[in-house]
PDB file of N, CA and C in Angstrom:
ATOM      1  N   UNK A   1       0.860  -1.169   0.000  1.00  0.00           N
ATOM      2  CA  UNK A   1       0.000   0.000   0.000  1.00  0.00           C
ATOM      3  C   UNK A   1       0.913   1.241   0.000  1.00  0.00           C
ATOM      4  N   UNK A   2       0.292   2.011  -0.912  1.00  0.00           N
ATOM      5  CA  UNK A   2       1.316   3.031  -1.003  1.00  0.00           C
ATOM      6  C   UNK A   2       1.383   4.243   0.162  1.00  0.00           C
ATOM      7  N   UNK A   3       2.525   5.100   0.531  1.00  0.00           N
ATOM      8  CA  UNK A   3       2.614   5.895   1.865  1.00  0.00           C
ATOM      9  C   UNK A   3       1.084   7.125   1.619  1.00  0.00           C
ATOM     10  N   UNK A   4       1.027   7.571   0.405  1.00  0.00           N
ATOM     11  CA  UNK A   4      -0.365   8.723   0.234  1.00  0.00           C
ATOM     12  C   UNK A   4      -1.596   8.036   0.543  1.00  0.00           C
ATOM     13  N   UNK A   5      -1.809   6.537   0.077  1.00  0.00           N
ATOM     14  CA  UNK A   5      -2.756   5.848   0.636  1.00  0.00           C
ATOM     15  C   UNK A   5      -3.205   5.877   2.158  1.00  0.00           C
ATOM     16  N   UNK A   6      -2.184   5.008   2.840  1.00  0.00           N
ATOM     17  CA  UNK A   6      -1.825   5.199   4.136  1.00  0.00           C
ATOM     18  C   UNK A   6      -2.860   6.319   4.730  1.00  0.00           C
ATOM     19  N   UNK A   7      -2.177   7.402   4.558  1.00  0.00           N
ATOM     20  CA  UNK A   7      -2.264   8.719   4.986  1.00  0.00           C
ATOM     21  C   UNK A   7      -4.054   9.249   4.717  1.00  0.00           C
ATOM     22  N   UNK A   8      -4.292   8.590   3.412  1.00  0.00           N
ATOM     23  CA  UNK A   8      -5.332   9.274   2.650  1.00  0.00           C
ATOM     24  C   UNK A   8      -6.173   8.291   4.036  1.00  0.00           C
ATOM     25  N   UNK A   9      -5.707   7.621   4.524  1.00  0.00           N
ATOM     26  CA  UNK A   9      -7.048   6.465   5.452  1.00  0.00           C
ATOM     27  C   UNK A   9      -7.247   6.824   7.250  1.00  0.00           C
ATOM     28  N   UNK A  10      -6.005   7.515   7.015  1.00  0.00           N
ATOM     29  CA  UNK A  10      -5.848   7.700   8.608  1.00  0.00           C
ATOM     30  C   UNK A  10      -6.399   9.073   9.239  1.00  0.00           C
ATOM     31  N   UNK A  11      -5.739   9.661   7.512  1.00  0.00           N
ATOM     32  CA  UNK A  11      -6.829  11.550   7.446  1.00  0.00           C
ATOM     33  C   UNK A  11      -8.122  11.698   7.728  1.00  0.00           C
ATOM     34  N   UNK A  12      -8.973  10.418   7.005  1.00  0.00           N
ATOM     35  CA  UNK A  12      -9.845  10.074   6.846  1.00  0.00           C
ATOM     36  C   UNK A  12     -10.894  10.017   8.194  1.00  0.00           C
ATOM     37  N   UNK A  13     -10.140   8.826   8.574  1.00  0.00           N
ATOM     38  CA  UNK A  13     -10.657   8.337  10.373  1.00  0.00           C
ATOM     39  C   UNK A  13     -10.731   9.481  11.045  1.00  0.00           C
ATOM     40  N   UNK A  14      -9.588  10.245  11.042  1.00  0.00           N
ATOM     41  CA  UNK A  14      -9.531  11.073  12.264  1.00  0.00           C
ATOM     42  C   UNK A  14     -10.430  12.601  12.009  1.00  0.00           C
ATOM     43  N   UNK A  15     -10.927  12.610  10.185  1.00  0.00           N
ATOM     44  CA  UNK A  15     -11.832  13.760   9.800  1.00  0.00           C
ATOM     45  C   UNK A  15     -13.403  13.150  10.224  1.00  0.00           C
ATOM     46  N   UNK A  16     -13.418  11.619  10.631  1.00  0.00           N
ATOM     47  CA  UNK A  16     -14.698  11.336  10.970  1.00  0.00           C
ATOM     48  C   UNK A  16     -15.069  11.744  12.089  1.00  0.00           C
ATOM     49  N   UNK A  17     -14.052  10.874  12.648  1.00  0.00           N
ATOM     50  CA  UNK A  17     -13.833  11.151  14.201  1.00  0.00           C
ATOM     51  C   UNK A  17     -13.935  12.496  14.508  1.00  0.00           C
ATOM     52  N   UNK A  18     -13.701  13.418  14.386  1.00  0.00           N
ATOM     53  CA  UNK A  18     -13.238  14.775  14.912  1.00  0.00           C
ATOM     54  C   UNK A  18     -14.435  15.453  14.852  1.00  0.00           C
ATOM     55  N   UNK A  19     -15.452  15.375  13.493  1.00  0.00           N
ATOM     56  CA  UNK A  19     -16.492  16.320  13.334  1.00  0.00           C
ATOM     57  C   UNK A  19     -17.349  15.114  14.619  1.00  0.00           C
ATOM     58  N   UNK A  20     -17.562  14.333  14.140  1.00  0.00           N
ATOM     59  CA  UNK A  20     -18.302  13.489  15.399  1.00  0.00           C
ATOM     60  C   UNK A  20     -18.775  14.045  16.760  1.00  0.00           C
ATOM     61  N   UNK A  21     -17.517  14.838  17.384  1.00  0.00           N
ATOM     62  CA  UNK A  21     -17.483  14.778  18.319  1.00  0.00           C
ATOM     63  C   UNK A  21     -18.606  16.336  18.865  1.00  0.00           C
ATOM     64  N   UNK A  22     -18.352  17.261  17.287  1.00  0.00           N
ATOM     65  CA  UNK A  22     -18.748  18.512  17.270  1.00  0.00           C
ATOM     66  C   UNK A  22     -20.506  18.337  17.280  1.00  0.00           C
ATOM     67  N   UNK A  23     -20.697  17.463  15.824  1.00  0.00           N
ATOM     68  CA  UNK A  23     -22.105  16.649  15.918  1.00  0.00           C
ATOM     69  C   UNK A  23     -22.906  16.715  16.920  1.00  0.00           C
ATOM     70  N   UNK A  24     -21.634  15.448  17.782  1.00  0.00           N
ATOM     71  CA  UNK A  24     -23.013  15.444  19.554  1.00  0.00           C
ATOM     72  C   UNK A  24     -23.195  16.327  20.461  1.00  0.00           C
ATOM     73  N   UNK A  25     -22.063  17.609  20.317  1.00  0.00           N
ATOM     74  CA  UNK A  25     -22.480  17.704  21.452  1.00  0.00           C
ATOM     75  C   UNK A  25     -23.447  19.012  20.946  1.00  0.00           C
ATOM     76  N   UNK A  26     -23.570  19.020  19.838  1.00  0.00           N
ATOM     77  CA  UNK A  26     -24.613  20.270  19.348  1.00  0.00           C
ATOM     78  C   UNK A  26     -26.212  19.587  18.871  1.00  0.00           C
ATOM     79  N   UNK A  27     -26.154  18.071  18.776  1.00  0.00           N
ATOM     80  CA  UNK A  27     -26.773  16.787  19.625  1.00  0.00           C
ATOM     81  C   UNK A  27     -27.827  17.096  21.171  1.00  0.00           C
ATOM     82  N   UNK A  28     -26.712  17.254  21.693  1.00  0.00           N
ATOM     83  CA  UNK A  28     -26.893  17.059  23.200  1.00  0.00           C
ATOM     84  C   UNK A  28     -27.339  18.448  23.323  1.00  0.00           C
ATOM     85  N   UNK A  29     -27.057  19.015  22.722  1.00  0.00           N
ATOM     86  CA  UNK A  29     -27.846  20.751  23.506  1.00  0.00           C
ATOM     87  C   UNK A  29     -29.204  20.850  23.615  1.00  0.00           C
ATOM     88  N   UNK A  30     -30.166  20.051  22.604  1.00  0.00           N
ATOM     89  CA  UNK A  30     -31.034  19.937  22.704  1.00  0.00           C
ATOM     90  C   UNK A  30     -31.800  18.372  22.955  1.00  0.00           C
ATOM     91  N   UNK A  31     -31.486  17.488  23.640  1.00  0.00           N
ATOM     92  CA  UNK A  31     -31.154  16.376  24.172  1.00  0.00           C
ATOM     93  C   UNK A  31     -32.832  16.483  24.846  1.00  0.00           C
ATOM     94  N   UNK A  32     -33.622  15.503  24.789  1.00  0.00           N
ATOM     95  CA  UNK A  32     -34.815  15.344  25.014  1.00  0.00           C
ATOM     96  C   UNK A  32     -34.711  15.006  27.153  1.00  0.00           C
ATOM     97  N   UNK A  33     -33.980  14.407  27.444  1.00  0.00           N
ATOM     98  CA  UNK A  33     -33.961  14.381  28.360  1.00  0.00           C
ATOM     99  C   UNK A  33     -32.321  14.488  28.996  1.00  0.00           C
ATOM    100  N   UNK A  34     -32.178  14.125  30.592  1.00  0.00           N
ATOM    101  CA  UNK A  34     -30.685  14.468  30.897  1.00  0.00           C
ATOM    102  C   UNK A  34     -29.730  13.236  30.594  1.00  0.00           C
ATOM    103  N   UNK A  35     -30.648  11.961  31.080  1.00  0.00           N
ATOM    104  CA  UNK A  35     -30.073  10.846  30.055  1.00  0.00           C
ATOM    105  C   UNK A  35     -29.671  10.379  28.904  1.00  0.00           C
ATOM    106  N   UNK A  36     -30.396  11.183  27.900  1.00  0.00           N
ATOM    107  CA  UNK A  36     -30.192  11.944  26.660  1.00  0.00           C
ATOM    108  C   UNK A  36     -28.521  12.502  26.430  1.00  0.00           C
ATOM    109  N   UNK A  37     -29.127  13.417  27.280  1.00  0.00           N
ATOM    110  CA  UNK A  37     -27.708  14.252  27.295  1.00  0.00           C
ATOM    111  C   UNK A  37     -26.385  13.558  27.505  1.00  0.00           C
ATOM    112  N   UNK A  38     -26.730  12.875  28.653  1.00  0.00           N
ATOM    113  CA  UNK A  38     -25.339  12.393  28.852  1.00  0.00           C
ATOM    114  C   UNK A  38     -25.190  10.890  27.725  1.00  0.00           C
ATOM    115  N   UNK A  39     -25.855  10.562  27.713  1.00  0.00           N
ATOM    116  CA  UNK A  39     -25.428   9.075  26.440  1.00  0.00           C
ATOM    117  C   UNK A  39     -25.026  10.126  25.351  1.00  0.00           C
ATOM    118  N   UNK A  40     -25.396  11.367  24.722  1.00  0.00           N
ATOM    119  CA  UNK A  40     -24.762  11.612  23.572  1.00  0.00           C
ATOM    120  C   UNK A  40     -23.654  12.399  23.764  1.00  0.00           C
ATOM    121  N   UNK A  41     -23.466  12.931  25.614  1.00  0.00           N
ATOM    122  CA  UNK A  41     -22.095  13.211  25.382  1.00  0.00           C
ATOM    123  C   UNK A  41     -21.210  12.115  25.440  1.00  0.00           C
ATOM    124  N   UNK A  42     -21.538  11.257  26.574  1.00  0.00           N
ATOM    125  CA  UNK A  42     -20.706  10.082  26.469  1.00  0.00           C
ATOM    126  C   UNK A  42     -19.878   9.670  25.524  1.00  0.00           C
ATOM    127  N   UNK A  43     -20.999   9.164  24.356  1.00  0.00           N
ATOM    128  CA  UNK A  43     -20.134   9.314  23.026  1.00  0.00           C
ATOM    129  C   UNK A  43     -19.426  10.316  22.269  1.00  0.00           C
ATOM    130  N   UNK A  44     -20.001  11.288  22.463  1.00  0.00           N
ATOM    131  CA  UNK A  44     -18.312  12.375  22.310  1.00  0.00           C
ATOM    132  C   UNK A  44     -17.061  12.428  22.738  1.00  0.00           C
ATOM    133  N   UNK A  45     -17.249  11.555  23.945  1.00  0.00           N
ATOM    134  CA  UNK A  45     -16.375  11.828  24.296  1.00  0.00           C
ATOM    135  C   UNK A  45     -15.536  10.467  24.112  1.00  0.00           C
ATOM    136  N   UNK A  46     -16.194   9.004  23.502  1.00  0.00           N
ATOM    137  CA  UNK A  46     -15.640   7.889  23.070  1.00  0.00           C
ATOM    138  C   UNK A  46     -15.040   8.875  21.081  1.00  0.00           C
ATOM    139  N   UNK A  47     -15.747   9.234  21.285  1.00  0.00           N
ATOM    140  CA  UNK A  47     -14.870   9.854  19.316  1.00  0.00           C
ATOM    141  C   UNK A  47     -14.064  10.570  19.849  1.00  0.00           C
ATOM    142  N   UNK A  48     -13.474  11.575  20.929  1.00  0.00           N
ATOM    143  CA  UNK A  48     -12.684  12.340  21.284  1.00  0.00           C
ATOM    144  C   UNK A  48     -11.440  11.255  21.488  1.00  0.00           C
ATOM    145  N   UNK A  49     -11.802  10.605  22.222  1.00  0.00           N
ATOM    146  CA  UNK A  49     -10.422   9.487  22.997  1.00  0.00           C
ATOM    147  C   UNK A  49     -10.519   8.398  21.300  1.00  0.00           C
ATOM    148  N   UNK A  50     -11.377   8.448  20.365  1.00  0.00           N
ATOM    149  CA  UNK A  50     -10.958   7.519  19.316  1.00  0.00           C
ATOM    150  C   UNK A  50     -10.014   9.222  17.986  1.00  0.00           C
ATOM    151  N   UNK A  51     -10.402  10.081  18.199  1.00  0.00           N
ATOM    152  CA  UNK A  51      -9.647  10.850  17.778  1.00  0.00           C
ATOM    153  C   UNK A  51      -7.858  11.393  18.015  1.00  0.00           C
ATOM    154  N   UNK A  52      -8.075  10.950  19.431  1.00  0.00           N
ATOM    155  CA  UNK A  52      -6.809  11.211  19.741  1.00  0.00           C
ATOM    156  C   UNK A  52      -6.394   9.730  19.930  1.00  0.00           C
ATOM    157  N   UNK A  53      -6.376   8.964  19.374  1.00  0.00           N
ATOM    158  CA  UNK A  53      -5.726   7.379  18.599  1.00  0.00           C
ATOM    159  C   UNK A  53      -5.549   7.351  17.368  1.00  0.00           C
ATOM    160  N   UNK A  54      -6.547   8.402  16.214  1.00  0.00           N
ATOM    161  CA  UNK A  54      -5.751   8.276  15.133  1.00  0.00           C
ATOM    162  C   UNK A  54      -4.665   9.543  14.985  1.00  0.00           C
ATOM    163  N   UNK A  55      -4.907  10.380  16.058  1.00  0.00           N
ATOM    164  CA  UNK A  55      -3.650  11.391  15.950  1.00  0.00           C
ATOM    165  C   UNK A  55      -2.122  10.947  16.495  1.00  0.00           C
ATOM    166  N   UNK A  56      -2.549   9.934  17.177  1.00  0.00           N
ATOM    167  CA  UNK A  56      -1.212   9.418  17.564  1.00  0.00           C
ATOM    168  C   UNK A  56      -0.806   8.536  16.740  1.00  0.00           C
ATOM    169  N   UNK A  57      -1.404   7.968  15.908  1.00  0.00           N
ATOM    170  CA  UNK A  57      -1.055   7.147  14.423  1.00  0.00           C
ATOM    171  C   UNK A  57      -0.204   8.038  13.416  1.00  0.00           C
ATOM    172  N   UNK A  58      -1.171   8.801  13.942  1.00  0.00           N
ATOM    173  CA  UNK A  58      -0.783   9.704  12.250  1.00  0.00           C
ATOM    174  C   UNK A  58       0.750  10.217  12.642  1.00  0.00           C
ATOM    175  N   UNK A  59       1.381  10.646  14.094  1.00  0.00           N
ATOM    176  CA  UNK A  59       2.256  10.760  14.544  1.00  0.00           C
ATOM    177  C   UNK A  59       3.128   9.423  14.381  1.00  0.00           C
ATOM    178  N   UNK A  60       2.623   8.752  15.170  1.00  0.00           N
ATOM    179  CA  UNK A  60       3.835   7.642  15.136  1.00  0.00           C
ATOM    180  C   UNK A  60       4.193   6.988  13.718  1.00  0.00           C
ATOM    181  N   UNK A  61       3.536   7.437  12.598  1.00  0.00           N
ATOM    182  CA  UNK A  61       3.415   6.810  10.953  1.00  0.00           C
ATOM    183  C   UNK A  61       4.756   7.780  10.511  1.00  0.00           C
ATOM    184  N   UNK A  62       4.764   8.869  11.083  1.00  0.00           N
ATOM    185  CA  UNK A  62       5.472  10.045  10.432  1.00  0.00           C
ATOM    186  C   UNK A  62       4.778  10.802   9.406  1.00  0.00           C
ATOM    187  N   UNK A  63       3.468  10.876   9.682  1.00  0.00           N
ATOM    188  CA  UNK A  63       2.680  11.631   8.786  1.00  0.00           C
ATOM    189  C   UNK A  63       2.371  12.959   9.278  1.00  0.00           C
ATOM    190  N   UNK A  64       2.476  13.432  10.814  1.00  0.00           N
ATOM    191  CA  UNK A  64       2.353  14.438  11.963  1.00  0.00           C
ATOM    192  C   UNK A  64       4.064  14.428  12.446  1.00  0.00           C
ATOM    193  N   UNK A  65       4.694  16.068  11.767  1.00  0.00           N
ATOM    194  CA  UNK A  65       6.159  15.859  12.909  1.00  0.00           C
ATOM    195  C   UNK A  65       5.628  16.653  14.639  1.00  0.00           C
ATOM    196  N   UNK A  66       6.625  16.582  15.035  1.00  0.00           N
ATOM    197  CA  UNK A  66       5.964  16.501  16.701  1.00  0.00           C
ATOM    198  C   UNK A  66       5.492  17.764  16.812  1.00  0.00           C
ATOM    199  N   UNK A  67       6.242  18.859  15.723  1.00  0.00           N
ATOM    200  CA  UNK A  67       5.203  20.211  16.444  1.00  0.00           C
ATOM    201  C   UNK A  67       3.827  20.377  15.961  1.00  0.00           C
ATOM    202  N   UNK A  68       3.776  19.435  14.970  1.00  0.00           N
ATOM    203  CA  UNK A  68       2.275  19.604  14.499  1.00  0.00           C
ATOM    204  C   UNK A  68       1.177  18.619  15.170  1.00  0.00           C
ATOM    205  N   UNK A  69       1.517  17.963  15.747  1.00  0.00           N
ATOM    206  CA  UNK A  69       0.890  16.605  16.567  1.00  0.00           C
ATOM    207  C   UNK A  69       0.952  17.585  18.286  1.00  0.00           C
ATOM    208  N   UNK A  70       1.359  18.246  18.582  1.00  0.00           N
ATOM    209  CA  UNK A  70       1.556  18.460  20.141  1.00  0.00           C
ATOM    210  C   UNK A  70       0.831  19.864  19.738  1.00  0.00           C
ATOM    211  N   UNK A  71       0.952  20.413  18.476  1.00  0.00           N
ATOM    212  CA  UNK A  71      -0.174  21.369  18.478  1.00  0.00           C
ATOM    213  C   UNK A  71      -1.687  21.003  18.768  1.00  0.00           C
ATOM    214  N   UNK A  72      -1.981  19.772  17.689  1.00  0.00           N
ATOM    215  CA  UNK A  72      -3.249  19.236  17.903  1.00  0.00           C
ATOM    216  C   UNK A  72      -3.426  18.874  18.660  1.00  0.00           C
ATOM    217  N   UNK A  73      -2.316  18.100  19.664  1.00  0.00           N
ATOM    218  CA  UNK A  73      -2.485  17.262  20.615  1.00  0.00           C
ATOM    219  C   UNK A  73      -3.069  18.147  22.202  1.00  0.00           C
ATOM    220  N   UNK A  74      -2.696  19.427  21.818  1.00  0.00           N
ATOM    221  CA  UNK A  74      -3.326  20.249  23.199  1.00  0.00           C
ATOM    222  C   UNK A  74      -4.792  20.442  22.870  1.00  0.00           C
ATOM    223  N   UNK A  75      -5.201  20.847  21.921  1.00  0.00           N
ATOM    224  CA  UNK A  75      -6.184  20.677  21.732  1.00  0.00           C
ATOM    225  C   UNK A  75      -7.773  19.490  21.950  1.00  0.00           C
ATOM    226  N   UNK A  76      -6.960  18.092  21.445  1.00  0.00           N
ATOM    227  CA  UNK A  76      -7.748  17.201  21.647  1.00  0.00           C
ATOM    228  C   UNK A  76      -7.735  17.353  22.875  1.00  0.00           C
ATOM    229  N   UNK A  77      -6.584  17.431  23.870  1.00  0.00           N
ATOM    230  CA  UNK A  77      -6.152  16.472  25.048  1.00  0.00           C
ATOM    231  C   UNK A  77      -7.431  17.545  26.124  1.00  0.00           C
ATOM    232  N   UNK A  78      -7.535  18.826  25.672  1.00  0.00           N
ATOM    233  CA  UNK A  78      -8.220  19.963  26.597  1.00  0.00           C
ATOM    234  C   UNK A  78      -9.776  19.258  26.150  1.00  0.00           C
ATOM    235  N   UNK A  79     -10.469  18.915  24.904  1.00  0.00           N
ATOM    236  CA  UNK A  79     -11.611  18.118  24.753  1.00  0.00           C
ATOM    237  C   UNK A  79     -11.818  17.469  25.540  1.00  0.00           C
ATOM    238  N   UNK A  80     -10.831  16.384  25.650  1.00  0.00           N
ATOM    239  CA  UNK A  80     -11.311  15.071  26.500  1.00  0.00           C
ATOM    240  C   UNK A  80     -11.529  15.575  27.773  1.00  0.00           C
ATOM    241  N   UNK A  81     -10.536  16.154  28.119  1.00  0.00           N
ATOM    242  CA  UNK A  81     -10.831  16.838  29.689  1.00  0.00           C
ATOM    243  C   UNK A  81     -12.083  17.680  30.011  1.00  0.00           C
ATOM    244  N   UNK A  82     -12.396  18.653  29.173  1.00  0.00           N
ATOM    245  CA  UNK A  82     -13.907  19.127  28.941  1.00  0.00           C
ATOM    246  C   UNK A  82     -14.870  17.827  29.390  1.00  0.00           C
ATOM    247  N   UNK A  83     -15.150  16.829  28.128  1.00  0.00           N
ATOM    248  CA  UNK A  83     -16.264  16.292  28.110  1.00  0.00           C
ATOM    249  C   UNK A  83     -16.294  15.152  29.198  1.00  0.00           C
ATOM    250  N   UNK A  84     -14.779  14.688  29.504  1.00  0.00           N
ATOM    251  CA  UNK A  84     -14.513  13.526  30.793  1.00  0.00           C
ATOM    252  C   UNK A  84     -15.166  14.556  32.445  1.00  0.00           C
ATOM    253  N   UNK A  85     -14.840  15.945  32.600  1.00  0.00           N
ATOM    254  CA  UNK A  85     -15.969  16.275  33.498  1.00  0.00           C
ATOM    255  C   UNK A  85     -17.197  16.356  33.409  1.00  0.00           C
ATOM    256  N   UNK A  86     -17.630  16.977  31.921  1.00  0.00           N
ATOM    257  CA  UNK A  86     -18.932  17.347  31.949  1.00  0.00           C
ATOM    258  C   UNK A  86     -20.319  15.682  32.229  1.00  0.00           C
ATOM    259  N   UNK A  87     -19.447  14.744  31.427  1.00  0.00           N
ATOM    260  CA  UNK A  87     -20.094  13.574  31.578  1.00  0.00           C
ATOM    261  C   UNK A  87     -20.159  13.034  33.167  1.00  0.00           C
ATOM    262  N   UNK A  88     -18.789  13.561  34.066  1.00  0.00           N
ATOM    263  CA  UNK A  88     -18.979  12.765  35.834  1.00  0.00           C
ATOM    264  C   UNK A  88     -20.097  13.804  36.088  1.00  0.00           C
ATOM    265  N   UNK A  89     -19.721  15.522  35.678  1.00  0.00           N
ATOM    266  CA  UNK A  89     -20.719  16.278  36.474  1.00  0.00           C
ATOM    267  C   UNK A  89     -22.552  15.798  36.087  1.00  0.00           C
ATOM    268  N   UNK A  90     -22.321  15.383  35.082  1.00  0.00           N
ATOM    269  CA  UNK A  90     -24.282  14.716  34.914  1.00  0.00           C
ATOM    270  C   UNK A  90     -24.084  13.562  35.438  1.00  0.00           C
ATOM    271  N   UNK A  91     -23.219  12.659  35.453  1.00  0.00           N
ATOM    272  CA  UNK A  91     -24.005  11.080  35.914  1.00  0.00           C
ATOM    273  C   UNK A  91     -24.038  11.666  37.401  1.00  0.00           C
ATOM    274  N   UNK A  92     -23.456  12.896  38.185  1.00  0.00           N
ATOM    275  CA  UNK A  92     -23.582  12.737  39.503  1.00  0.00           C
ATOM    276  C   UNK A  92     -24.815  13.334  39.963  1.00  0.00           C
ATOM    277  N   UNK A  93     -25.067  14.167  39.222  1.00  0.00           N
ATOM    278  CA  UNK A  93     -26.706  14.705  39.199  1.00  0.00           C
ATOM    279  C   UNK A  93     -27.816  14.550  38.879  1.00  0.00           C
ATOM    280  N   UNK A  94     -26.962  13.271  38.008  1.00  0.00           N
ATOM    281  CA  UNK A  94     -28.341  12.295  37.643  1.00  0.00           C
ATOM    282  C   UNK A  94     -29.077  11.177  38.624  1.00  0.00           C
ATOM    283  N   UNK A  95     -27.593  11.156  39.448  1.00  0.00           N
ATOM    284  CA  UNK A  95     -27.808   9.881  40.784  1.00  0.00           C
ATOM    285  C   UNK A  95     -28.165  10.771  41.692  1.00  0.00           C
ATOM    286  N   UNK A  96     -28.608  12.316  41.931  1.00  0.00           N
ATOM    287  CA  UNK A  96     -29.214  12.908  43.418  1.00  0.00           C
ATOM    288  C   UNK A  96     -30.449  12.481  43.436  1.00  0.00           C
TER     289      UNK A  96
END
């Protein structure tokens, strides 16, 4: 398989992945209930942590050199942290 191939598949994943994540949670804003809410952030936040797996591909392939991967990489890494609270702060308010 050729190296543009490669690349053309991994670009790919991580252009799925990435809008995905934008999708739910504009999804979830209007979320019929709070259970709602949190199952479709939940999964934002499973495409966030599957986004930042094909960015570390695309890094470790040599398709990302490190300043362009640690650029993105603050980025994703501040997502996950976003949606990894916002998802404890509802399941805990969902259990009062």
């Amino acid at each position: 398989m050729c190296e543009k191939h490669k690349e053309y598949i991994l670009s790919k994943q991580i252009l799925r992945s990435g809008t995905a994540i934008g999708a739910l949670v504009r999804e979830a804003e209007h979320a019929q209930s709070k259970a709602d809410f949190l199952n479709k952030m939940n999964i934002a936040l499973k495409e966030a942590n599957e986004t930042e797996y094909w960015l570390s591909l695309l890094k470790d392939s040599d398709f990302l050199s490190e300043k362009e991967y640690n650029s993105i990489y603050e980025n994703i890494d501040e997502l996950l942290r976003l949606l990894v609270s916002i998802v404890k702060t509802t399941k805990t308010r969902l259990n009062k």
